[in-house]
N, C-alpha and C. Protein backbone atom coordinates (compact mmCIF):
# COMPACT_ATOMS: atom_id res chain seq x y z
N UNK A 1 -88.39 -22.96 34.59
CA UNK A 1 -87.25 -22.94 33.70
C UNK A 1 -87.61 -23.63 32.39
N UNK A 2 -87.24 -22.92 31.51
CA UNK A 2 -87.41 -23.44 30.11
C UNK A 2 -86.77 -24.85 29.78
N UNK A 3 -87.17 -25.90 29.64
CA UNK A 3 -86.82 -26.74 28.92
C UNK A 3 -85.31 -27.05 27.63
N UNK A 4 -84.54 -27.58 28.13
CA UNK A 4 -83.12 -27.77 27.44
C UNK A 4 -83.40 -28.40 26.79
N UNK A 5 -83.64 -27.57 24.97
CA UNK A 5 -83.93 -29.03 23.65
C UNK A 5 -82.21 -28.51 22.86
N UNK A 6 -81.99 -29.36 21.78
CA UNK A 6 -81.14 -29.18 20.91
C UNK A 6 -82.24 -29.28 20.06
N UNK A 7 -81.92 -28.84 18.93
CA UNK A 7 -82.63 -28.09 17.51
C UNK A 7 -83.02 -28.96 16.87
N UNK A 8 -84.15 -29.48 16.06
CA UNK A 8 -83.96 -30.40 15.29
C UNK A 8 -82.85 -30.71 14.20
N UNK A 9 -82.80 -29.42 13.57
CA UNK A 9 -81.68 -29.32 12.56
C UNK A 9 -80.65 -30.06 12.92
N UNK A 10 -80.51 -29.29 13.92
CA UNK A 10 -78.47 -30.11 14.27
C UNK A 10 -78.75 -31.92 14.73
N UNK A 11 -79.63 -32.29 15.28
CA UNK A 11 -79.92 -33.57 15.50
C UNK A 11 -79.60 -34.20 13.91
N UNK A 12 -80.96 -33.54 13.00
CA UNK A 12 -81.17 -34.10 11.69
C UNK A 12 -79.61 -34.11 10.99
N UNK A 13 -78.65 -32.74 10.98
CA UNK A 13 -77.46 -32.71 10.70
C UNK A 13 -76.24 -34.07 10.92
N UNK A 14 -76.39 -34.10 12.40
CA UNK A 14 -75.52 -35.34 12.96
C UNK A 14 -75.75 -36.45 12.16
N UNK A 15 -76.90 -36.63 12.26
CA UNK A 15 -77.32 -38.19 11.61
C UNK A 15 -77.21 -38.32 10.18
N UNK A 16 -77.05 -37.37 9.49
CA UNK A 16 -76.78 -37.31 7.67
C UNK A 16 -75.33 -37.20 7.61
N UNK A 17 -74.41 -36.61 8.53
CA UNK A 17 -73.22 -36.78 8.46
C UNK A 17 -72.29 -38.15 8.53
N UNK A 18 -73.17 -38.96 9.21
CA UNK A 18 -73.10 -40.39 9.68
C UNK A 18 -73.10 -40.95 8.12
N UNK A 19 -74.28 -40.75 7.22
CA UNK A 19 -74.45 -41.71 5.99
C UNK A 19 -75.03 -42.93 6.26
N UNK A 20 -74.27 -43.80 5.63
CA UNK A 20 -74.75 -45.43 5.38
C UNK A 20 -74.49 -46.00 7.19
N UNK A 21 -73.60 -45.05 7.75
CA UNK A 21 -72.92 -45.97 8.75
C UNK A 21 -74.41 -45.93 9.64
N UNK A 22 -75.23 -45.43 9.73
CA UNK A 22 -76.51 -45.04 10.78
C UNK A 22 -77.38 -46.12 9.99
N UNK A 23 -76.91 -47.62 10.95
CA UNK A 23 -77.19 -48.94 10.62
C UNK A 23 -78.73 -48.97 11.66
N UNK A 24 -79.58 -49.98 10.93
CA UNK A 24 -80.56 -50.35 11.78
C UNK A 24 -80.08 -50.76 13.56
N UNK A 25 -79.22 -51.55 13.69
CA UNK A 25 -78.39 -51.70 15.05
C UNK A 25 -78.35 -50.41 15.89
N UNK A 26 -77.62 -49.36 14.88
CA UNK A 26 -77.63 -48.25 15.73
C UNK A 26 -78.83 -47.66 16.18
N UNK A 27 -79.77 -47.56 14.97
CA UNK A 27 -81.09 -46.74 14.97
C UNK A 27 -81.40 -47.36 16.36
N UNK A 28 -81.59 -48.80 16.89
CA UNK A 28 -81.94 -49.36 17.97
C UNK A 28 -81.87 -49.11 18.84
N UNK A 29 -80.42 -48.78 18.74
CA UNK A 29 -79.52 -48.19 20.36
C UNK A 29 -80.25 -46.62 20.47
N UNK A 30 -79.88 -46.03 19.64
CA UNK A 30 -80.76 -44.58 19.81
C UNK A 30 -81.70 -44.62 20.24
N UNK A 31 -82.69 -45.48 19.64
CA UNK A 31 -84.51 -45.54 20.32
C UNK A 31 -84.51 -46.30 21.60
N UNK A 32 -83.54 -46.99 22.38
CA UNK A 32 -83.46 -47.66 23.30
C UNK A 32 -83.21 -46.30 24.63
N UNK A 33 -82.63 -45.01 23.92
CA UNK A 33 -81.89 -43.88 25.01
C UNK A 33 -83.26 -42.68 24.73
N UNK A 34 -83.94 -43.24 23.75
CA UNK A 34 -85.36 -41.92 23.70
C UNK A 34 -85.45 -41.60 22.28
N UNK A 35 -84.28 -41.70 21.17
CA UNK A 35 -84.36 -40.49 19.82
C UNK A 35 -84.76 -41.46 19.12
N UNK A 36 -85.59 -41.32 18.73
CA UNK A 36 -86.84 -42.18 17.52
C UNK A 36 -86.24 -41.57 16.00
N UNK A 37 -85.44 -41.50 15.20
CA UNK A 37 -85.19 -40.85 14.06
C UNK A 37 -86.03 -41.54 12.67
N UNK A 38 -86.74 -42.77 13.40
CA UNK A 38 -88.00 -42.88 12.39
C UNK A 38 -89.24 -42.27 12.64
N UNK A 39 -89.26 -41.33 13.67
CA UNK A 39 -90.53 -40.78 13.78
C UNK A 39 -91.29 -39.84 12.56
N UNK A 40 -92.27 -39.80 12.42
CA UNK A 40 -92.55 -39.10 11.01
C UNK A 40 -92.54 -37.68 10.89
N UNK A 41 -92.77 -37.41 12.10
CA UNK A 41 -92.62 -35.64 12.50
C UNK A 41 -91.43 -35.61 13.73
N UNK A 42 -90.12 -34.86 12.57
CA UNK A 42 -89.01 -35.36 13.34
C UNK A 42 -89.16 -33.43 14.53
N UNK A 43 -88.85 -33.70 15.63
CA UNK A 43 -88.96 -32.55 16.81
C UNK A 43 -87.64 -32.23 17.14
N UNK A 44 -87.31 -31.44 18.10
CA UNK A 44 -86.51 -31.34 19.19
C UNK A 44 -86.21 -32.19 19.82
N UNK A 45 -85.08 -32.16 20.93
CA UNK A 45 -84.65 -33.15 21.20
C UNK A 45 -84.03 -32.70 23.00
N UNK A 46 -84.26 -33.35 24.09
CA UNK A 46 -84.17 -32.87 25.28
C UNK A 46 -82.57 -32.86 24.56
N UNK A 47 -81.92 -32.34 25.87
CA UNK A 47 -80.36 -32.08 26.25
C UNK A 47 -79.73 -33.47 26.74
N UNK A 48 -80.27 -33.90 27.69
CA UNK A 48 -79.95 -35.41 28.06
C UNK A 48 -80.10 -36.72 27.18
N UNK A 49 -81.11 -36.65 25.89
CA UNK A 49 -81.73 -37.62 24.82
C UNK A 49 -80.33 -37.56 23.85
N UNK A 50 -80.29 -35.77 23.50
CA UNK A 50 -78.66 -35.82 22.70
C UNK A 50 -77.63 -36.04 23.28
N UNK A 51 -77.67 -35.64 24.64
CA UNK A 51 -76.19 -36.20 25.15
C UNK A 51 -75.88 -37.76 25.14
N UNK A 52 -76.94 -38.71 25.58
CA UNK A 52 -77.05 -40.07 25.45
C UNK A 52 -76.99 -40.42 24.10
N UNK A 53 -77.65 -39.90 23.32
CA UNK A 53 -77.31 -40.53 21.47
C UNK A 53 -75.76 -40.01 21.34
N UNK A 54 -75.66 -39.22 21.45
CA UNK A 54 -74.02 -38.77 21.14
C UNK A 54 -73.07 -39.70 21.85
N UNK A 55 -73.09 -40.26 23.11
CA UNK A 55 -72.63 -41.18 24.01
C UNK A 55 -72.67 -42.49 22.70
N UNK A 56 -74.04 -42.80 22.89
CA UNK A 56 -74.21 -44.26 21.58
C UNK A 56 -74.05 -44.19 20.54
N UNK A 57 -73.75 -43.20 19.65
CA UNK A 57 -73.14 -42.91 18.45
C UNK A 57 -71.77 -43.39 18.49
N UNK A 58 -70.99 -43.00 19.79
CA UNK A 58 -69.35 -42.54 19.81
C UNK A 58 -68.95 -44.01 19.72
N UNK A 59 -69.64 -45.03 20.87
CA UNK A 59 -69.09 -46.21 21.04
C UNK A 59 -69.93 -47.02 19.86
N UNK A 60 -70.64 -46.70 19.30
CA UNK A 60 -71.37 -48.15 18.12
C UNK A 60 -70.44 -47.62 16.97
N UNK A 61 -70.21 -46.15 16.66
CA UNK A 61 -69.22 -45.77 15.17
C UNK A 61 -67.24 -46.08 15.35
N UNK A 62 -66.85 -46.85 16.75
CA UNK A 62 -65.62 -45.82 16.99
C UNK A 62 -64.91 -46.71 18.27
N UNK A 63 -65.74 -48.12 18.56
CA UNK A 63 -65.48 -49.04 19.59
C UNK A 63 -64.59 -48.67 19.62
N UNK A 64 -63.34 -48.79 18.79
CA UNK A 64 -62.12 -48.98 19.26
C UNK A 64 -61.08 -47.77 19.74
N UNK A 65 -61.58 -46.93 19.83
CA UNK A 65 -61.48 -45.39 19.91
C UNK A 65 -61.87 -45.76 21.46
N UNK A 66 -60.58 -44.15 22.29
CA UNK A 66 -60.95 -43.83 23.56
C UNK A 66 -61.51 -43.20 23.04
N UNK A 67 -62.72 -42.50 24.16
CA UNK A 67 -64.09 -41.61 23.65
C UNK A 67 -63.79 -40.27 23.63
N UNK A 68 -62.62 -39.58 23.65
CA UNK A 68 -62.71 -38.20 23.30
C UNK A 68 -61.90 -37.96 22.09
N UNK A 69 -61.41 -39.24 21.52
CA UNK A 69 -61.02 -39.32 20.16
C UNK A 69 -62.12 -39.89 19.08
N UNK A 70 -62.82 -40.46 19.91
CA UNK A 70 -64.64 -40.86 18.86
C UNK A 70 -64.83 -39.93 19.08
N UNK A 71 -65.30 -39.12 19.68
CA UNK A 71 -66.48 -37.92 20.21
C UNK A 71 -65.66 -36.64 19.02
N UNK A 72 -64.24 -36.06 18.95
CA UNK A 72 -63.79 -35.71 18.03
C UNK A 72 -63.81 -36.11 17.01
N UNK A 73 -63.79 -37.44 16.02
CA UNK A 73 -64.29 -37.65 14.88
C UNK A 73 -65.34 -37.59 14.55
N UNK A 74 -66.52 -37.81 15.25
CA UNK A 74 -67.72 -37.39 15.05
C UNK A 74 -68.31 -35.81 14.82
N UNK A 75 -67.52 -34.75 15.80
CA UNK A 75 -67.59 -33.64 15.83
C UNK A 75 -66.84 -33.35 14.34
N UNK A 76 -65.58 -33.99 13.91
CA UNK A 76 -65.29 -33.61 12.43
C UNK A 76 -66.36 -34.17 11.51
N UNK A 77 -66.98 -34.88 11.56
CA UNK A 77 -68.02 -35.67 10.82
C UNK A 77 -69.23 -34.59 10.50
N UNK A 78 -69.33 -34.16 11.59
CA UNK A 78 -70.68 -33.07 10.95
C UNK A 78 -70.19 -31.64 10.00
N UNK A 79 -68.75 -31.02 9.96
CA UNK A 79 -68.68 -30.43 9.14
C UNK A 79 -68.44 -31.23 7.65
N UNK A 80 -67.55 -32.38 7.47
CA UNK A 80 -67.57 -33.27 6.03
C UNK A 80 -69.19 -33.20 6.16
N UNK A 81 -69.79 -33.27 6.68
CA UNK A 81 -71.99 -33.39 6.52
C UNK A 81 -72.39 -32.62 5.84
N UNK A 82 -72.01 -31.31 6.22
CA UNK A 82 -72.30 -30.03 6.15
C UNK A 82 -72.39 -29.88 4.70
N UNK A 83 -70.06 -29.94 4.09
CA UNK A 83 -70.18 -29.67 3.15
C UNK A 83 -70.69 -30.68 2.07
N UNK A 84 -71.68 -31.92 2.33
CA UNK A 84 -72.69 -32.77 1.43
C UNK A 84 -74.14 -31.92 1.43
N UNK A 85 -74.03 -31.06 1.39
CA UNK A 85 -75.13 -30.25 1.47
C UNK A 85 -75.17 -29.10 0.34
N UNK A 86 -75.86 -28.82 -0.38
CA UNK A 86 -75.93 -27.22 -1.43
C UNK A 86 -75.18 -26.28 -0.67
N UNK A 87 -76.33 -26.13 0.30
CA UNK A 87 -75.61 -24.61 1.11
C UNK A 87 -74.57 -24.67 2.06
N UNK A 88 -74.91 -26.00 2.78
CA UNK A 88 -73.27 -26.05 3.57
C UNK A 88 -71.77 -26.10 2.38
N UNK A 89 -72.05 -26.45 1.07
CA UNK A 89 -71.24 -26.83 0.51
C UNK A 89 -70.66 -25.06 -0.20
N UNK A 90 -71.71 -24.18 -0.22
CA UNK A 90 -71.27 -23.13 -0.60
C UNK A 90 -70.76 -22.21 0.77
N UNK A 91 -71.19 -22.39 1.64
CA UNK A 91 -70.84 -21.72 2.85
C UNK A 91 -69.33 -22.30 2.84
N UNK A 92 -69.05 -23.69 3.18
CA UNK A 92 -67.70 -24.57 3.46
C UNK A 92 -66.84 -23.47 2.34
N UNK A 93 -67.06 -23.66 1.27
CA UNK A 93 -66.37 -23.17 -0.11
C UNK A 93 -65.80 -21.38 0.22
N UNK A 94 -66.39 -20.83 1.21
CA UNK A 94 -66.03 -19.12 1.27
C UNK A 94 -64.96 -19.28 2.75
N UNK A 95 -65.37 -20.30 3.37
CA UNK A 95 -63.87 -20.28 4.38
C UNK A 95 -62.83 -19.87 4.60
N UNK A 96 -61.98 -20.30 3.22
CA UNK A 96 -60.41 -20.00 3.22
C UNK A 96 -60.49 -18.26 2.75
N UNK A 97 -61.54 -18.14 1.55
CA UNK A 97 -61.68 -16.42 1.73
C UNK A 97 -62.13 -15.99 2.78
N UNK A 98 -62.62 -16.15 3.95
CA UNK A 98 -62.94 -15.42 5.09
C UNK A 98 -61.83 -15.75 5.84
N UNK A 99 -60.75 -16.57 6.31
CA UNK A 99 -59.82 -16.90 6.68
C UNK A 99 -59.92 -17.11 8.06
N UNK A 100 -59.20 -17.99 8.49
CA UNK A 100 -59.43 -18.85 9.94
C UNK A 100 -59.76 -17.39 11.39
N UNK A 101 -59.49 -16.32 11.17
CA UNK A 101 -59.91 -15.26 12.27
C UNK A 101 -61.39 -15.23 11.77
N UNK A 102 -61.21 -14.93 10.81
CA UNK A 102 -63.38 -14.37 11.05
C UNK A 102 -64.17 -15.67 10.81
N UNK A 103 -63.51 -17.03 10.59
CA UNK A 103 -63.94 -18.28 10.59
C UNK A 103 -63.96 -18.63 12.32
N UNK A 104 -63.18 -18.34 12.73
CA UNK A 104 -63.33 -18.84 14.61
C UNK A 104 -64.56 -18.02 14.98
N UNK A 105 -64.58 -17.05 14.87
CA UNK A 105 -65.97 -16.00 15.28
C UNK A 105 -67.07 -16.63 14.92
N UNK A 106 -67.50 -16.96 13.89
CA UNK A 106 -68.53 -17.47 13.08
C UNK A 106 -69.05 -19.07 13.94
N UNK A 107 -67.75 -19.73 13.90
CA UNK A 107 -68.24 -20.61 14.64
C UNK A 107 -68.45 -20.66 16.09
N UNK A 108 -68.02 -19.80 17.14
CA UNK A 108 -67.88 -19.45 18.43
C UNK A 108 -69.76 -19.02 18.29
N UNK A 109 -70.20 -18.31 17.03
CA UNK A 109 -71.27 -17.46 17.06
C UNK A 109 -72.53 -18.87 16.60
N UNK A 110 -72.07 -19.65 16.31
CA UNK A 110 -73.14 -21.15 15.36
C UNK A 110 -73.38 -21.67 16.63
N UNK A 111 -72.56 -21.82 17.49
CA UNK A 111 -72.94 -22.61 18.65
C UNK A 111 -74.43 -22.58 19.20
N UNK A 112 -74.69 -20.93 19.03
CA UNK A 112 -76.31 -20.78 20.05
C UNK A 112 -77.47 -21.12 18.67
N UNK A 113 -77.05 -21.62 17.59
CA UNK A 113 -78.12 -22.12 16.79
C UNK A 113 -78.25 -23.37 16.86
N UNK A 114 -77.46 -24.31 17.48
CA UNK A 114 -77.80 -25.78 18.02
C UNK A 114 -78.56 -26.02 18.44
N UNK A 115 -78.91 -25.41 19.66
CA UNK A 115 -79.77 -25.65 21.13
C UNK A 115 -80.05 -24.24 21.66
N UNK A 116 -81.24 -24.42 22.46
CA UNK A 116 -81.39 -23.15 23.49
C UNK A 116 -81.00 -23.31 24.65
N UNK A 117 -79.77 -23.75 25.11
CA UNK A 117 -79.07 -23.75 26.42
C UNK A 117 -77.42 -23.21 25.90
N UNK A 118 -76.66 -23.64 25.06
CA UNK A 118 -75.18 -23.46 24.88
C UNK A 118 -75.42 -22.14 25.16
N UNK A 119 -74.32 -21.69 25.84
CA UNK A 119 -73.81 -20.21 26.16
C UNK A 119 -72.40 -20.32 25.91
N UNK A 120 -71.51 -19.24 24.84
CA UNK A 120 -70.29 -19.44 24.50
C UNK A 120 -69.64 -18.26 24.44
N UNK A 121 -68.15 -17.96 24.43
CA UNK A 121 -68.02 -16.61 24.49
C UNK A 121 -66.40 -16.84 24.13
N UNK A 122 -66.15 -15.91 23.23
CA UNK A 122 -64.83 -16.12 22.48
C UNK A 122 -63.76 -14.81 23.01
N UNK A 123 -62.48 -15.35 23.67
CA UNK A 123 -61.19 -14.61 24.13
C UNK A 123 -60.47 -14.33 23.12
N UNK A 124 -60.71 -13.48 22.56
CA UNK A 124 -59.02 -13.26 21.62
C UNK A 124 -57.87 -13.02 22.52
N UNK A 125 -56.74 -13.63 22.29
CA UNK A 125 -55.70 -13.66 22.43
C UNK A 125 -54.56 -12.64 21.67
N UNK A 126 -54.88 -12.59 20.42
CA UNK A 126 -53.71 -12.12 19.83
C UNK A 126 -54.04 -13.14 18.58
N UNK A 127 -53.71 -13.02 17.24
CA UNK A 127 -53.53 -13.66 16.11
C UNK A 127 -53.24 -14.99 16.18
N UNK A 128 -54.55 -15.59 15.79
CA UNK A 128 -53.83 -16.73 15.47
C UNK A 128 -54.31 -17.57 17.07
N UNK A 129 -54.91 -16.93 17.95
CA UNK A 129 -54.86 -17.71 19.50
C UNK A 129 -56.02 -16.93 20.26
N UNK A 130 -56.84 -18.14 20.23
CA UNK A 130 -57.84 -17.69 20.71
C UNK A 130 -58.56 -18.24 22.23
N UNK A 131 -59.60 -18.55 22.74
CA UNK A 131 -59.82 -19.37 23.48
C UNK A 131 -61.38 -19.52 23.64
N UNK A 132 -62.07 -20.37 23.60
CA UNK A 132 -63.74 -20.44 23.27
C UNK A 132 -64.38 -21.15 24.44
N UNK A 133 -65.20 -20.83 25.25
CA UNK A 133 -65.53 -21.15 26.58
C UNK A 133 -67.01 -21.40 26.33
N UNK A 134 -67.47 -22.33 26.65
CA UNK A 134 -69.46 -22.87 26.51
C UNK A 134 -69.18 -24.02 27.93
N UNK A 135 -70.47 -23.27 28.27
CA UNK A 135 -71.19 -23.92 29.59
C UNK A 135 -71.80 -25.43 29.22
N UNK A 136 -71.56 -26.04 27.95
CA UNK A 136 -71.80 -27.24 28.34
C UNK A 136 -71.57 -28.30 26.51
N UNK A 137 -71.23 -28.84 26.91
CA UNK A 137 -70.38 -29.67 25.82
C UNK A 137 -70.98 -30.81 25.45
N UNK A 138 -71.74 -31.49 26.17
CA UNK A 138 -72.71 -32.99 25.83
C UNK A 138 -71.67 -34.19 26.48
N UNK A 139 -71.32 -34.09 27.08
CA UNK A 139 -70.49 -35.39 27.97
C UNK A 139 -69.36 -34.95 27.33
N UNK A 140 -68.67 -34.74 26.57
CA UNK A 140 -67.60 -34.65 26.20
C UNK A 140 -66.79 -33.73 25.26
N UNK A 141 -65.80 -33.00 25.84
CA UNK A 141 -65.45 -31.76 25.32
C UNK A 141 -64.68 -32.32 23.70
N UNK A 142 -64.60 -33.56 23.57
CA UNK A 142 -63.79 -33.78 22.15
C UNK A 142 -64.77 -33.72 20.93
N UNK A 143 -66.33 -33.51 21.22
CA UNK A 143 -66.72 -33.22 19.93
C UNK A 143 -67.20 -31.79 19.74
N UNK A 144 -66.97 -30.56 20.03
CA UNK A 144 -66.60 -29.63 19.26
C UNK A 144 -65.18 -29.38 19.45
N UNK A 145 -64.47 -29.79 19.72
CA UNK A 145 -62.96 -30.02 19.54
C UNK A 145 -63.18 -30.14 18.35
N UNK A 146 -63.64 -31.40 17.47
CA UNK A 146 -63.45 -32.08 16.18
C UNK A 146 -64.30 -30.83 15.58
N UNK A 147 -65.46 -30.03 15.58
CA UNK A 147 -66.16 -29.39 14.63
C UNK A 147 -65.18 -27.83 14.40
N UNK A 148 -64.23 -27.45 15.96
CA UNK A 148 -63.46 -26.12 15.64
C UNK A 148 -62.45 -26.61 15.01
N UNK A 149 -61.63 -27.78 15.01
CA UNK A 149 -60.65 -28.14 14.21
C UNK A 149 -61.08 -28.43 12.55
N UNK A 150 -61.92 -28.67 12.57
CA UNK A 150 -62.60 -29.33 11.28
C UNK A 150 -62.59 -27.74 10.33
N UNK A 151 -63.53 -27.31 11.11
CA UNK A 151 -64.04 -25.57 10.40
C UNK A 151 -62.53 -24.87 10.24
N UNK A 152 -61.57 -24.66 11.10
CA UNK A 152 -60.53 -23.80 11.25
C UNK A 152 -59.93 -24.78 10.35
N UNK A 153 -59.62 -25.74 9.63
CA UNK A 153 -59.00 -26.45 9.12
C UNK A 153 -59.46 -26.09 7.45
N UNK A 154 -60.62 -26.11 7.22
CA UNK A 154 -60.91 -25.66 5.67
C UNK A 154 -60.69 -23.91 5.38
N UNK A 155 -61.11 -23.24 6.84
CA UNK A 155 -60.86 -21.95 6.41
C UNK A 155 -59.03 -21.80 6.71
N UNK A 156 -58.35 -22.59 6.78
CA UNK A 156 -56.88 -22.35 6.08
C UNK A 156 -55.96 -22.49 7.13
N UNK A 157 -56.35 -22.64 8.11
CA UNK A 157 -55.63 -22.48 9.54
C UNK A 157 -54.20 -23.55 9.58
N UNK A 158 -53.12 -23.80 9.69
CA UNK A 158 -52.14 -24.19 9.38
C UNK A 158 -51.59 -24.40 10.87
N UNK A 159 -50.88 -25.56 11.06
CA UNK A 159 -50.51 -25.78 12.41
C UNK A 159 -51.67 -25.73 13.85
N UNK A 160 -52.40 -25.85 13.12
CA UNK A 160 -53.52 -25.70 13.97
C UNK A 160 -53.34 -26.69 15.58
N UNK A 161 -53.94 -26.24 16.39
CA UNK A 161 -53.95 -27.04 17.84
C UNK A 161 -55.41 -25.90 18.49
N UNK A 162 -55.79 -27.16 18.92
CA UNK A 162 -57.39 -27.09 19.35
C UNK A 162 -57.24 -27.99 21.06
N UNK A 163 -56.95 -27.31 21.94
CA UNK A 163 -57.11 -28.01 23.39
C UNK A 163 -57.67 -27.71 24.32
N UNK A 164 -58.78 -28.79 24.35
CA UNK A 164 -59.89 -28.48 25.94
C UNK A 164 -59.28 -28.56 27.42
N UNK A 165 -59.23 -27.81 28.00
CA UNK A 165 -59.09 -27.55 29.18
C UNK A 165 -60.28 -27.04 30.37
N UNK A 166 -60.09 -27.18 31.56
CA UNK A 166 -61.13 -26.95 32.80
C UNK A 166 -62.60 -27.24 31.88
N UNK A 167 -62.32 -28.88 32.31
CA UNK A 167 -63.96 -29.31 31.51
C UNK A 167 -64.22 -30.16 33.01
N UNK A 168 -65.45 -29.26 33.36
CA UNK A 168 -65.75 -29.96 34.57
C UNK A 168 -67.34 -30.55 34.64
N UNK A 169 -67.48 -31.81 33.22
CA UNK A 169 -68.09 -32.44 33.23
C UNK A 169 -70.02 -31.90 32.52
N UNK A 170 -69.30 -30.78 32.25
CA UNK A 170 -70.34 -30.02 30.85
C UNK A 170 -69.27 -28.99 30.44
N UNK A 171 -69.15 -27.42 31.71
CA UNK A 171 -68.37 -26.58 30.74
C UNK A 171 -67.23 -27.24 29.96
N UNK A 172 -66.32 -26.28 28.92
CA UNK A 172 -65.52 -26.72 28.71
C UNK A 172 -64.81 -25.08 28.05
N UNK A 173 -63.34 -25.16 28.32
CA UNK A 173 -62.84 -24.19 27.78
C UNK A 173 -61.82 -24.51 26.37
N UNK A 174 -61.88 -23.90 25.23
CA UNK A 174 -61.07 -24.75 24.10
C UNK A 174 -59.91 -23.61 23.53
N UNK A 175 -58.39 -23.96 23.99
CA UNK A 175 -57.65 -23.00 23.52
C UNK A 175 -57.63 -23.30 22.05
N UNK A 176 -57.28 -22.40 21.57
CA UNK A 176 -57.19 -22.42 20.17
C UNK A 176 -56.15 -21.53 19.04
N UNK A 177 -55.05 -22.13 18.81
CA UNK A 177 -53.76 -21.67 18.13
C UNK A 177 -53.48 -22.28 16.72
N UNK A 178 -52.96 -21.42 15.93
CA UNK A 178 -52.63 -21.53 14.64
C UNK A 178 -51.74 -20.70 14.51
N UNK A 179 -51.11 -20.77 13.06
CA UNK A 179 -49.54 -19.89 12.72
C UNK A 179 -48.85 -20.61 11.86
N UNK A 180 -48.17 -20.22 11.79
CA UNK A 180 -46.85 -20.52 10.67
C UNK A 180 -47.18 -21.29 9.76
C-alpha cells in the first residue's frame, strides 16, 4: 500500500497562513511530533505527522478554544492564507462571480490536491444544500468545516450553515446550506 503523505504545498500553505503567530515555541512542538519546517528541502509529510501538527497547532494557537472550534479557525485561516498570496488572491477575487454553487464543487474537487489519501464526493441536494462526505478529516472534522465555510463565505453564500455529522473518528460527512 502506498504510503499516506499530505502535499508539501498544503503543509507549506498551513504554516504561512499562521504568519508571525508560528513562534519558535511552536516550531518546537512541531519538531517534537516529526515536522521539521526548518528543514532546507521542505518534503511531504506522512498523514499521522499532519494530523499530530494540526493537533499542536490547534492547542498552542487557540488554548482557550474547545478543539473543534480551534481546528475550525485554523481551517478558516488557510483560506485568509490563500488570499495573501498573488494567485490565491486572484482566484479568492472570482468567487462571488462564480457564486457559492460552482464554488462548493471546486472545493469538494481541491480536497484530492492536499494529499494522496482524501477521497470526497459531493450530494447535491437541491439549491443552496448540499452535503460533502471524505474518508478522513485529520482528527477533527472542524477544520474543513472552517475552510467550506470560509470559501462559501467569500463566494457570497448568505446564511450559510456548515454541519459535520457521522464523523467516526476520520470520515466525516459535512451538510451544507445557504439561502436567503
Amino acid at each position: 500500500m502506498e504510503e499516506e503523505i499530505v502535499y508539501r504545498h498544503t503543509v507549506e500553505g498551513l504554516f504561512r497562513s499562521i504568519g508571525d503567530r508560528l513562534t519558535p515555541e511552536l516550531r518546537a512542538k512541531l519538531s517534537a511530533v516529526g515536522l521539521d519546517l526548518d528543514s532546507q528541502s521542505p518534503r511531504n509529510t506522512s498523514r499521522t505527522v499532519f494530523a499530530d501538527a494540526l493537533r499542536v497547532t490547534v492547542v498552542h494557537l487557540y488554548p482557550e478554544l474547545d478543539a473543534s472550534e480551534g481546528y475550525r479557525r485554523l481551517g478558516v485561516g488557510i483560506i485568509q492564507g490563500l488570499e495573501q498570496t498573488v494567485l490565491g488572491k486572484s482566484l479568492v477575487s472570482m468567487w462571488p462571480i462564480f457564486g457559492p454553487e460552482r464554488v462548493v464543487v471546486r472545493i469538494q474537487e481541491s480536497f484530492a490536491t492536499v494529499n494522496n489519501y482524501m477521497r470526497s464526493e459531493l450530494l447535491t441536494q437541491g439549491p443552496g444544500h448540499h452535503i460533502i462526505r471524505v474518508n478522513e478529516c485529520n482528527g477533527n472534522p472542524g477544520y474543513l468545516r472552517g475552510i467550506i465555510e470560509a470559501g462559501l463565505s467569500r463566494a457570497g453564500a448568505r446564511n450559510l450553515r456548515v454541519e459535520p455529522f457521522d464523523f467516526d473518528g476520520h470520515a466525516c460527512s459535512y451538510r451544507i446550506r445557504w439561502g436567503g
